[in-house]
N, C-alpha and C. Protein backbone atom coordinates (compact mmCIF):
# COMPACT_ATOMS: atom_id res chain seq x y z
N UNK A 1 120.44 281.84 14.83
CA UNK A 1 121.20 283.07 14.92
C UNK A 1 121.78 283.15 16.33
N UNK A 2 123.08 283.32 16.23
CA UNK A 2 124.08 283.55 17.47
C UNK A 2 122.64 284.80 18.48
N UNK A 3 123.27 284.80 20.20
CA UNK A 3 122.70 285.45 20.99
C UNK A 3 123.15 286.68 20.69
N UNK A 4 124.21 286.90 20.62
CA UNK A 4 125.34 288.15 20.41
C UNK A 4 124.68 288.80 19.30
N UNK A 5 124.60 287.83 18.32
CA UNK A 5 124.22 288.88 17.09
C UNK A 5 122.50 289.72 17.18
N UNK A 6 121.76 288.52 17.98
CA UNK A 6 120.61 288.75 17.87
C UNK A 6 120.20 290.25 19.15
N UNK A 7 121.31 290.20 19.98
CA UNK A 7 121.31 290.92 20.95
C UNK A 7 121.40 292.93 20.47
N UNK A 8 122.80 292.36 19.51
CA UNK A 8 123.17 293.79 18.81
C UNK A 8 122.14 294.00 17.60
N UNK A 9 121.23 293.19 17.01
CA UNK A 9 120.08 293.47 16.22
C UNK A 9 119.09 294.41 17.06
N UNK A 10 118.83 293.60 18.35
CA UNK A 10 117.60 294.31 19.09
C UNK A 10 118.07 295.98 19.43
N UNK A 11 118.99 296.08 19.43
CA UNK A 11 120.04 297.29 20.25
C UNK A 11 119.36 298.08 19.21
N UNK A 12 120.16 297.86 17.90
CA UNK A 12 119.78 298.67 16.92
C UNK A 12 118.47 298.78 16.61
N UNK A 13 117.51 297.68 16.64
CA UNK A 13 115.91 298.33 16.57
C UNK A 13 115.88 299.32 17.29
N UNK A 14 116.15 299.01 18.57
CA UNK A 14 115.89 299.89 20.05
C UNK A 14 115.97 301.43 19.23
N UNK A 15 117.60 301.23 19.35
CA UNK A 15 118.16 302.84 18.46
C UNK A 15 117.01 303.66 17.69
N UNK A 16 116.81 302.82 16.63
CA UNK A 16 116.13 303.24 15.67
C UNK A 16 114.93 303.38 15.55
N UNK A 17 114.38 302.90 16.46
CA UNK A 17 112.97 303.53 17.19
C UNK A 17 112.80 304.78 18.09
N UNK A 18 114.18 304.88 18.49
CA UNK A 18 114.55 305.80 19.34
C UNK A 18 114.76 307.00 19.07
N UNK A 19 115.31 306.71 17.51
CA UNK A 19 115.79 308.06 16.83
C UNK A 19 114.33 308.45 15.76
N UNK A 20 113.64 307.33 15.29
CA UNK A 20 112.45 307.72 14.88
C UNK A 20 111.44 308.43 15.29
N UNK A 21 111.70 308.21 16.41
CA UNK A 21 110.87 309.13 17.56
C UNK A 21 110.80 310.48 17.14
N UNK A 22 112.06 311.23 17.15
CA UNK A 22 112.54 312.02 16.99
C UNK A 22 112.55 312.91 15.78
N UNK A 23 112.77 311.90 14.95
CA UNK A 23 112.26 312.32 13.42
C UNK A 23 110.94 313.06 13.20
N UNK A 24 110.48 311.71 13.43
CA UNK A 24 108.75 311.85 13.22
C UNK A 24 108.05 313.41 13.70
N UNK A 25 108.53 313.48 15.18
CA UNK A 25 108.12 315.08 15.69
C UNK A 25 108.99 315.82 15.04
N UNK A 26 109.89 315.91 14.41
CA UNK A 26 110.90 316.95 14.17
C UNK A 26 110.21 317.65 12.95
N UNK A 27 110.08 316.70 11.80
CA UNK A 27 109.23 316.72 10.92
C UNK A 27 108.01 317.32 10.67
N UNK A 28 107.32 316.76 11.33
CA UNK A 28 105.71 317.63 11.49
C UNK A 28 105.98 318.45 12.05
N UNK A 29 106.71 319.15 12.97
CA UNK A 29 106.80 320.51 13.25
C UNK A 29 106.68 321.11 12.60
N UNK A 30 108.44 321.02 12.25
CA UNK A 30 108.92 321.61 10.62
C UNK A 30 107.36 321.75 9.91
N UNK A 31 107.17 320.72 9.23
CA UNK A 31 106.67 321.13 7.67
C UNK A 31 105.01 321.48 8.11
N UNK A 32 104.80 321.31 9.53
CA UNK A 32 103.15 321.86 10.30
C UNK A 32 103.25 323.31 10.52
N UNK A 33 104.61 324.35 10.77
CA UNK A 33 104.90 325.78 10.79
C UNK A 33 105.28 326.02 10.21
N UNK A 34 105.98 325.48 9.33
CA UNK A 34 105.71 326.00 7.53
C UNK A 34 104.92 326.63 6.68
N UNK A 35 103.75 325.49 7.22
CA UNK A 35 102.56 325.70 6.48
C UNK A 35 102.31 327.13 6.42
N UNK A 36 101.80 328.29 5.57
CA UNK A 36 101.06 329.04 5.77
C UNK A 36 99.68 329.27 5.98
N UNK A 37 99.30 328.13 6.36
CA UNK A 37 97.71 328.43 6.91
C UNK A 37 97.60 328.54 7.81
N UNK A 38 98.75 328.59 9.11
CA UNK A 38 98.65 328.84 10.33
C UNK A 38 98.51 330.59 11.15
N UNK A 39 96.94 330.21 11.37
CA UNK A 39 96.63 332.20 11.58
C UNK A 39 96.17 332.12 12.74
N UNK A 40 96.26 331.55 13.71
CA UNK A 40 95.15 331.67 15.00
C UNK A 40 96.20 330.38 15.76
N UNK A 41 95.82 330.56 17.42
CA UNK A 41 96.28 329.92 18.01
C UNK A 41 95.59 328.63 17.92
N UNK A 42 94.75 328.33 17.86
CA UNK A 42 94.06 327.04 17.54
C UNK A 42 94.54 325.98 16.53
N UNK A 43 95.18 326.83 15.20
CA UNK A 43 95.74 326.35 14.16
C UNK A 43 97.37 325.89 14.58
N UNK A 44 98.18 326.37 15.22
CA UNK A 44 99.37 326.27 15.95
C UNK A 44 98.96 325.25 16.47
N UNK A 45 98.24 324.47 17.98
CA UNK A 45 97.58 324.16 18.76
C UNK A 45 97.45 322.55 17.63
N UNK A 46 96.35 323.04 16.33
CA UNK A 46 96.49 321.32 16.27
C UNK A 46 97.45 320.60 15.33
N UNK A 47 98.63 321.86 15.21
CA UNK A 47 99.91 321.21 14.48
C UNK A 47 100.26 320.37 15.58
N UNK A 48 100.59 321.22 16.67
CA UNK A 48 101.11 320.29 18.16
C UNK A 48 100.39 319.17 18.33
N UNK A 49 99.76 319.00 18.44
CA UNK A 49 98.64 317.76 18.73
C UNK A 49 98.87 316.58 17.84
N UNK A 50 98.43 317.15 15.96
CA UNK A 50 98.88 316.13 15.82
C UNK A 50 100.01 315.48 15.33
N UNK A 51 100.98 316.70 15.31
CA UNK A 51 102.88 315.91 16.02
C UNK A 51 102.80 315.14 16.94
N UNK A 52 102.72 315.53 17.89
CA UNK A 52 102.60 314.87 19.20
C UNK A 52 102.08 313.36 18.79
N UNK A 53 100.48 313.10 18.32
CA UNK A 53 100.00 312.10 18.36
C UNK A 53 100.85 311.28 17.64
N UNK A 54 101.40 311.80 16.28
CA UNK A 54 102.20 310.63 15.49
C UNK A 54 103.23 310.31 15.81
N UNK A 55 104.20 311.20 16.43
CA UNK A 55 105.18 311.35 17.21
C UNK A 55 105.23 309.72 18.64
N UNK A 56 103.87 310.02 19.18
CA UNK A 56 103.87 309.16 20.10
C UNK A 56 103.61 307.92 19.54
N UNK A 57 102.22 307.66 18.85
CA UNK A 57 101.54 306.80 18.14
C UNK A 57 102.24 305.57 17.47
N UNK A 58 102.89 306.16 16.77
CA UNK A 58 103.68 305.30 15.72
C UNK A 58 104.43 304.19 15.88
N UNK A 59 105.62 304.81 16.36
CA UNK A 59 106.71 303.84 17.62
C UNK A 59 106.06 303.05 18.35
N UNK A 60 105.00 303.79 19.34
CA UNK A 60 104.58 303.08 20.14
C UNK A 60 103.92 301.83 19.66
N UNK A 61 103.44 301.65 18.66
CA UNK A 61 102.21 300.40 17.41
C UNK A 61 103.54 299.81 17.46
N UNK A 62 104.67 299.79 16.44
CA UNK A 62 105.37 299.42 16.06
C UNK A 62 106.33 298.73 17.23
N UNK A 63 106.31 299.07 18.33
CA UNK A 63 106.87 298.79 20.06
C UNK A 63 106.40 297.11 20.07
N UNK A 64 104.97 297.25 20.14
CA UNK A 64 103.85 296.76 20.47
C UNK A 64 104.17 295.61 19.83
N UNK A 65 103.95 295.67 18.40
CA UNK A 65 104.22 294.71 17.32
C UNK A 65 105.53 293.85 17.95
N UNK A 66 106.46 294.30 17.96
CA UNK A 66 108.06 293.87 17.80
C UNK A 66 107.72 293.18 18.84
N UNK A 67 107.42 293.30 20.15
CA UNK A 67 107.44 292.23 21.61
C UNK A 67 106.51 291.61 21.41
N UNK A 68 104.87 291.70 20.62
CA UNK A 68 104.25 290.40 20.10
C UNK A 68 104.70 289.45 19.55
N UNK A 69 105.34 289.78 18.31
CA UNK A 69 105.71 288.90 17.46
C UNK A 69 107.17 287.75 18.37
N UNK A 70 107.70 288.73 19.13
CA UNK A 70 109.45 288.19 19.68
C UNK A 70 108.21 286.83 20.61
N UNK A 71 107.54 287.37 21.18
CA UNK A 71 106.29 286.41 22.30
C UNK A 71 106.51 284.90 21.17
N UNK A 72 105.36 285.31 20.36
CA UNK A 72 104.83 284.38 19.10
C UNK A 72 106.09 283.57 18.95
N UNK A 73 106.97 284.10 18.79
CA UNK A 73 108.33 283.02 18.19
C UNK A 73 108.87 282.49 19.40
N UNK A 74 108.74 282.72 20.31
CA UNK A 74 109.53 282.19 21.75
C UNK A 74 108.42 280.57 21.93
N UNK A 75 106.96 281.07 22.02
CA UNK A 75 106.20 280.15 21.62
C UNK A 75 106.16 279.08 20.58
N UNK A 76 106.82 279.06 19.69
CA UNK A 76 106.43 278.34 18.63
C UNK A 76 107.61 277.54 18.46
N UNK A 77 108.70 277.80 19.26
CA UNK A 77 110.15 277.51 19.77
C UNK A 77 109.63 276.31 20.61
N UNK A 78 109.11 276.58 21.47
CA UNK A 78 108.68 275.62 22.59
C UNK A 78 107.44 274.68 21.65
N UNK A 79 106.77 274.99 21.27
CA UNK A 79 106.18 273.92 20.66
C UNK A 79 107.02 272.97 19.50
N UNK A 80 107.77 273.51 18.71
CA UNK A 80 108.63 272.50 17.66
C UNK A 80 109.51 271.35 19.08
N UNK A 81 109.96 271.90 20.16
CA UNK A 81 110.73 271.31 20.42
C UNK A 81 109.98 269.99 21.29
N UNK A 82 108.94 270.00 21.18
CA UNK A 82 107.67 268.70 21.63
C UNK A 82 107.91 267.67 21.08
């Protein structure tokens, strides 16, 4: 695969991790103050939390993954070419 192409692939992961981000908290907000079981500040409190956590969590695993695996293949590049 051309550099160019592989370049504007990564862009768009980038993006789209970027905008997932975004989602993800937007979402659990939404449908966490929706809820009507929210009666006490505590209950508010661990909508935030765990938005937040998945919000952060997620992407971040999935971050993680994507520059392992890019590692793994850069490696295995250099070994075929032995």
């Amino acid at each position: 695969m051309g550099t160019k192409m592989w370049k504007f692939l990564k862009g768009m992961f980038c993006t789209a991790l970027f905008c997932g981000y975004f989602y993800v908290l937007f979402v659990n907000l939404v449908c966490g103050f929706s809820m009507s079981g929210i009666e006490s500040r505590w209950d508010a409190l661990k909508v935030l939390v765990c938005a937040f956590l998945m919000a952060a969590g997620l992407p971040g695993v999935i971050w993680y993954q994507h520059h392992r695996i890019e590692k793994l293949e850069k490696e295995l590049e250099e070994l075929q070419h032995f």
